[in-house]
N, C-alpha and C. Protein backbone atom coordinates (compact mmCIF):
# COMPACT_ATOMS: atom_id res chain seq x y z
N UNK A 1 65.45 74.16 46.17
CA UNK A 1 66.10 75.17 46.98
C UNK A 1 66.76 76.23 46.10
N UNK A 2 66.90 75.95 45.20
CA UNK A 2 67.84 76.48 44.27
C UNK A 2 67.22 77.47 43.44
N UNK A 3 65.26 77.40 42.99
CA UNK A 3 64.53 77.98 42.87
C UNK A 3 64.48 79.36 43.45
N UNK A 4 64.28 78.56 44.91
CA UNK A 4 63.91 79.91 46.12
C UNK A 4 64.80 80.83 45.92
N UNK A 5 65.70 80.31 46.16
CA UNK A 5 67.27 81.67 46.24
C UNK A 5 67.09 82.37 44.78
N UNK A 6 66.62 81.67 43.70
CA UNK A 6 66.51 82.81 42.52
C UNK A 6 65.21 83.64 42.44
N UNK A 7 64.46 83.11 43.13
CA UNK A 7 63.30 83.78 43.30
C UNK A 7 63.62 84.73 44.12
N UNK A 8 64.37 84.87 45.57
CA UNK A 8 64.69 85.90 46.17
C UNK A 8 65.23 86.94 45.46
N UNK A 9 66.12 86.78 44.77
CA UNK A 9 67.14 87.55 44.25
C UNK A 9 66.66 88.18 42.91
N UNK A 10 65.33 87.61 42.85
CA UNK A 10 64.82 88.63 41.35
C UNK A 10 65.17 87.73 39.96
N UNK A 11 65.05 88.14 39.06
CA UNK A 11 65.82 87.87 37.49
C UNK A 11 66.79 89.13 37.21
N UNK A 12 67.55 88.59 36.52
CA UNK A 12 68.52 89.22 35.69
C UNK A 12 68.34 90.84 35.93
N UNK A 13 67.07 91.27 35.10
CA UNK A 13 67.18 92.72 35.20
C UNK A 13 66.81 93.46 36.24
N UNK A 14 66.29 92.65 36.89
CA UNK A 14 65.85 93.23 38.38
C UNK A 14 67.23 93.75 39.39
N UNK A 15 67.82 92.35 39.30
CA UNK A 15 69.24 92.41 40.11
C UNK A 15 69.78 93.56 39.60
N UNK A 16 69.88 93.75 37.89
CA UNK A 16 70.59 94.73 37.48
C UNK A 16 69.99 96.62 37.46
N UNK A 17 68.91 96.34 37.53
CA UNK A 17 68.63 97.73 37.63
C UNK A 17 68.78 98.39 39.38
N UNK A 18 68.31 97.37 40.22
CA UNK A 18 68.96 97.56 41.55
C UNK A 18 70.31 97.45 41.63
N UNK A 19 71.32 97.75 40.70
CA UNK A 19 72.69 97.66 41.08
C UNK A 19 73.04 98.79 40.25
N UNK A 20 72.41 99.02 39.15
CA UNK A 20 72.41 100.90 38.75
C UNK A 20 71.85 101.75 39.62
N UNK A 21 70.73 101.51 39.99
CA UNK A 21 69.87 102.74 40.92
C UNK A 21 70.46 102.76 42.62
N UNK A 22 71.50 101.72 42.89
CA UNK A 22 72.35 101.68 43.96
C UNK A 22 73.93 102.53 43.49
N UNK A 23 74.15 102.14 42.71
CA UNK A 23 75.90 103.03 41.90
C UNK A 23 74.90 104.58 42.42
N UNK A 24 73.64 105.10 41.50
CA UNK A 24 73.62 106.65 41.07
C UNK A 24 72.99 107.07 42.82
N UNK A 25 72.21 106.38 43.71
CA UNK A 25 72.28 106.91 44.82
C UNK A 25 73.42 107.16 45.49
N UNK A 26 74.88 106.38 45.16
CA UNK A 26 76.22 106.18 45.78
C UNK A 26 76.89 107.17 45.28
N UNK A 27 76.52 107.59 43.97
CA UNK A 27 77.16 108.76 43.10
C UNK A 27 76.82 110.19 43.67
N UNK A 28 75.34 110.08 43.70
CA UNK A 28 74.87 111.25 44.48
C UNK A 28 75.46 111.59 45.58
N UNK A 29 75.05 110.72 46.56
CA UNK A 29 75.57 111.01 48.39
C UNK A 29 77.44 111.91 48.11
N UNK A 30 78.38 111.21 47.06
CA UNK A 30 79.32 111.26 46.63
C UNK A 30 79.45 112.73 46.51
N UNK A 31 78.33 113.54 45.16
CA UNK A 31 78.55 114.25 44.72
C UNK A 31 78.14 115.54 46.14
N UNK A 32 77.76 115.34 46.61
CA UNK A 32 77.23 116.08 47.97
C UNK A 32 78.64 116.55 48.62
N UNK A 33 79.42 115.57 48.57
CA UNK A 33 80.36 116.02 49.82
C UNK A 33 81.75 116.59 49.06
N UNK A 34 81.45 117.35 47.30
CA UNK A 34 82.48 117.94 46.67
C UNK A 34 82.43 118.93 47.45
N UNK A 35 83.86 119.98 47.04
CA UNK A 35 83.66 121.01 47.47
C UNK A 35 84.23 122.22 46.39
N UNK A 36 83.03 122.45 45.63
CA UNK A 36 83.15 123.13 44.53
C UNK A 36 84.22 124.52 44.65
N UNK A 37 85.06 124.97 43.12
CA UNK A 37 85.48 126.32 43.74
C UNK A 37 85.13 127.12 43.05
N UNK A 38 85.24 128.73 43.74
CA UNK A 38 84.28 129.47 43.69
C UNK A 38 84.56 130.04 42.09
N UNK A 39 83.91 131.18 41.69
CA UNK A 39 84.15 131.55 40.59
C UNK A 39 85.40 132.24 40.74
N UNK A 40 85.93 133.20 41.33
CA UNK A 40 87.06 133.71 41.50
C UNK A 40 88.33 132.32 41.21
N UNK A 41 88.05 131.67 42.12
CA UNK A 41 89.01 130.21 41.97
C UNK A 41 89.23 129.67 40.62
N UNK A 42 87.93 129.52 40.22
CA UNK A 42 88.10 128.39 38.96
C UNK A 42 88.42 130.01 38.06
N UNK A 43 88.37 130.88 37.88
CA UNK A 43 88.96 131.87 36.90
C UNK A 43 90.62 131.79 36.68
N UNK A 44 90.96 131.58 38.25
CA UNK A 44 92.44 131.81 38.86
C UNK A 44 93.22 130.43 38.09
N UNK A 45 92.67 129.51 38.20
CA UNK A 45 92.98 128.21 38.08
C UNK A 45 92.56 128.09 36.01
N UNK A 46 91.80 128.49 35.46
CA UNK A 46 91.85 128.50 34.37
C UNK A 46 92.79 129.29 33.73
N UNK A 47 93.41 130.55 34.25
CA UNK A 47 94.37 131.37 33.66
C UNK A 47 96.24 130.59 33.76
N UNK A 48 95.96 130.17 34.90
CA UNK A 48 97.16 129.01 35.40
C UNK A 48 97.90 128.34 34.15
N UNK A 49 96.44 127.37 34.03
CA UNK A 49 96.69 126.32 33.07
C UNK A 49 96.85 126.57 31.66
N UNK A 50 96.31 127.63 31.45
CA UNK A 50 96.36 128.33 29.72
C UNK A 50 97.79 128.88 29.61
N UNK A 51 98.36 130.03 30.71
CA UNK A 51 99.55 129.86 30.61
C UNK A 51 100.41 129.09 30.69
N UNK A 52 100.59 127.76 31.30
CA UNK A 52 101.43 126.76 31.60
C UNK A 52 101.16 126.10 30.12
N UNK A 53 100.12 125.96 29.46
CA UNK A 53 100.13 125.78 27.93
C UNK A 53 100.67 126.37 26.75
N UNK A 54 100.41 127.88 27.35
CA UNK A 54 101.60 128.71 26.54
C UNK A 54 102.70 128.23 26.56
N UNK A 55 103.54 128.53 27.45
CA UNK A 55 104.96 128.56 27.66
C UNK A 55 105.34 127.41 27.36
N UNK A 56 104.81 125.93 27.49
CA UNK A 56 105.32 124.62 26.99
C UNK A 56 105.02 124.59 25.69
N UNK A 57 104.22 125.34 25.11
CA UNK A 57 103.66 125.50 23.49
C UNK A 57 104.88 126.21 23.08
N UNK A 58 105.37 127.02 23.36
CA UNK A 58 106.58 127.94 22.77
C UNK A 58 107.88 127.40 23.33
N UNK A 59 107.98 126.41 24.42
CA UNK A 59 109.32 125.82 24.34
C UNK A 59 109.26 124.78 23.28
N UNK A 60 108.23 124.39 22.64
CA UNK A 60 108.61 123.31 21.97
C UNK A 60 108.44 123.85 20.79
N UNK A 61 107.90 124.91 20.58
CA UNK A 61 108.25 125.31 19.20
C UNK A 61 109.43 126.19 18.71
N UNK A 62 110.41 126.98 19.68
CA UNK A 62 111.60 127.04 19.81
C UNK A 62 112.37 125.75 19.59
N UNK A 63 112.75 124.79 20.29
CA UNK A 63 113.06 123.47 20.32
C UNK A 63 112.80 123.25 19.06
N UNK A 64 111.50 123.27 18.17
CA UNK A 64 111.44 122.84 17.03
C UNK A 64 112.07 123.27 15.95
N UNK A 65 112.16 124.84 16.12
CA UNK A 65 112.72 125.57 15.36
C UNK A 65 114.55 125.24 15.68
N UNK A 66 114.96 125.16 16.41
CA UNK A 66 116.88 124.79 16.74
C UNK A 66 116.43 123.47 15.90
N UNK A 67 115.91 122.14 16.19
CA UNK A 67 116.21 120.93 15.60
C UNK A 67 116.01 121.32 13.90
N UNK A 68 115.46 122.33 13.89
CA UNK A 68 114.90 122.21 12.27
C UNK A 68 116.16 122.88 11.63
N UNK A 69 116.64 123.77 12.46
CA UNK A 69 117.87 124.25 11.65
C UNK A 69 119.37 123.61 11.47
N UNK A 70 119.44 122.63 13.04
CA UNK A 70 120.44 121.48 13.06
C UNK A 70 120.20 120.79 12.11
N UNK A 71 119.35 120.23 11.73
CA UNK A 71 119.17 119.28 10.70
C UNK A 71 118.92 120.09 9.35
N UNK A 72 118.85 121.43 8.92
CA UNK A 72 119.29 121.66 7.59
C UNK A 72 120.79 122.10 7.48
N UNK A 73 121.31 122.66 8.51
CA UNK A 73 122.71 122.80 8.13
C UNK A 73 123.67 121.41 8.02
N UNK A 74 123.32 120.08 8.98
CA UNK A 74 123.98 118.90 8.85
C UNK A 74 123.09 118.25 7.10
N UNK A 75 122.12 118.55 6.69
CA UNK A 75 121.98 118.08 5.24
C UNK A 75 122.80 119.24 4.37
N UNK A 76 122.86 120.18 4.85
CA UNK A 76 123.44 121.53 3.72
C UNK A 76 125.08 121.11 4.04
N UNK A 77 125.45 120.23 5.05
CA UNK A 77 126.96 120.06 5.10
C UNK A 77 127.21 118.83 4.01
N UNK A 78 126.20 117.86 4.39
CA UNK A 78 126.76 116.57 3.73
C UNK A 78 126.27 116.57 2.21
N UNK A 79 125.50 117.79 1.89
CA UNK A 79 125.16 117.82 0.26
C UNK A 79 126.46 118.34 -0.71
């Protein structure tokens, strides 16, 4: 009995390639129901994020620049 049921079920790579070619049909149907944005959008949305990179790029290099000078005037005190 124990045969049969593996005989149903294929070998190893059988099972397994029917469980990839089931994921990329599941991926597909998936990818169908995005809803892409348009070029105007993704322009809008790329300028966003480059600035929001700026401005956290230059708070922390301000920030870097105050800690860098706290810490040479507290070594220029205790020298």
């Amino acid at each position: 009995m124990a045969d049969a049921k593996n005989q149903e079920k294929g070998n190893f790579f059988q099972r397994t390639g029917q469980r990839i070619g089931k994921w990329f049909r599941e991926m597909r149907s998936e990818l169908k129901k995005v809803v892409w944005p348009s070029r105007k959008q993704l322009i809008q949305n790329s300028l966003v994020v480059l600035l929001c990179v700026l401005v956290v790029g230059v708070f922390i290099w301000v920030f870097d620049a105050v800690a860098n000078l706290v810490v040479q005037g507290l070594i220029g005190l205790f020298n």
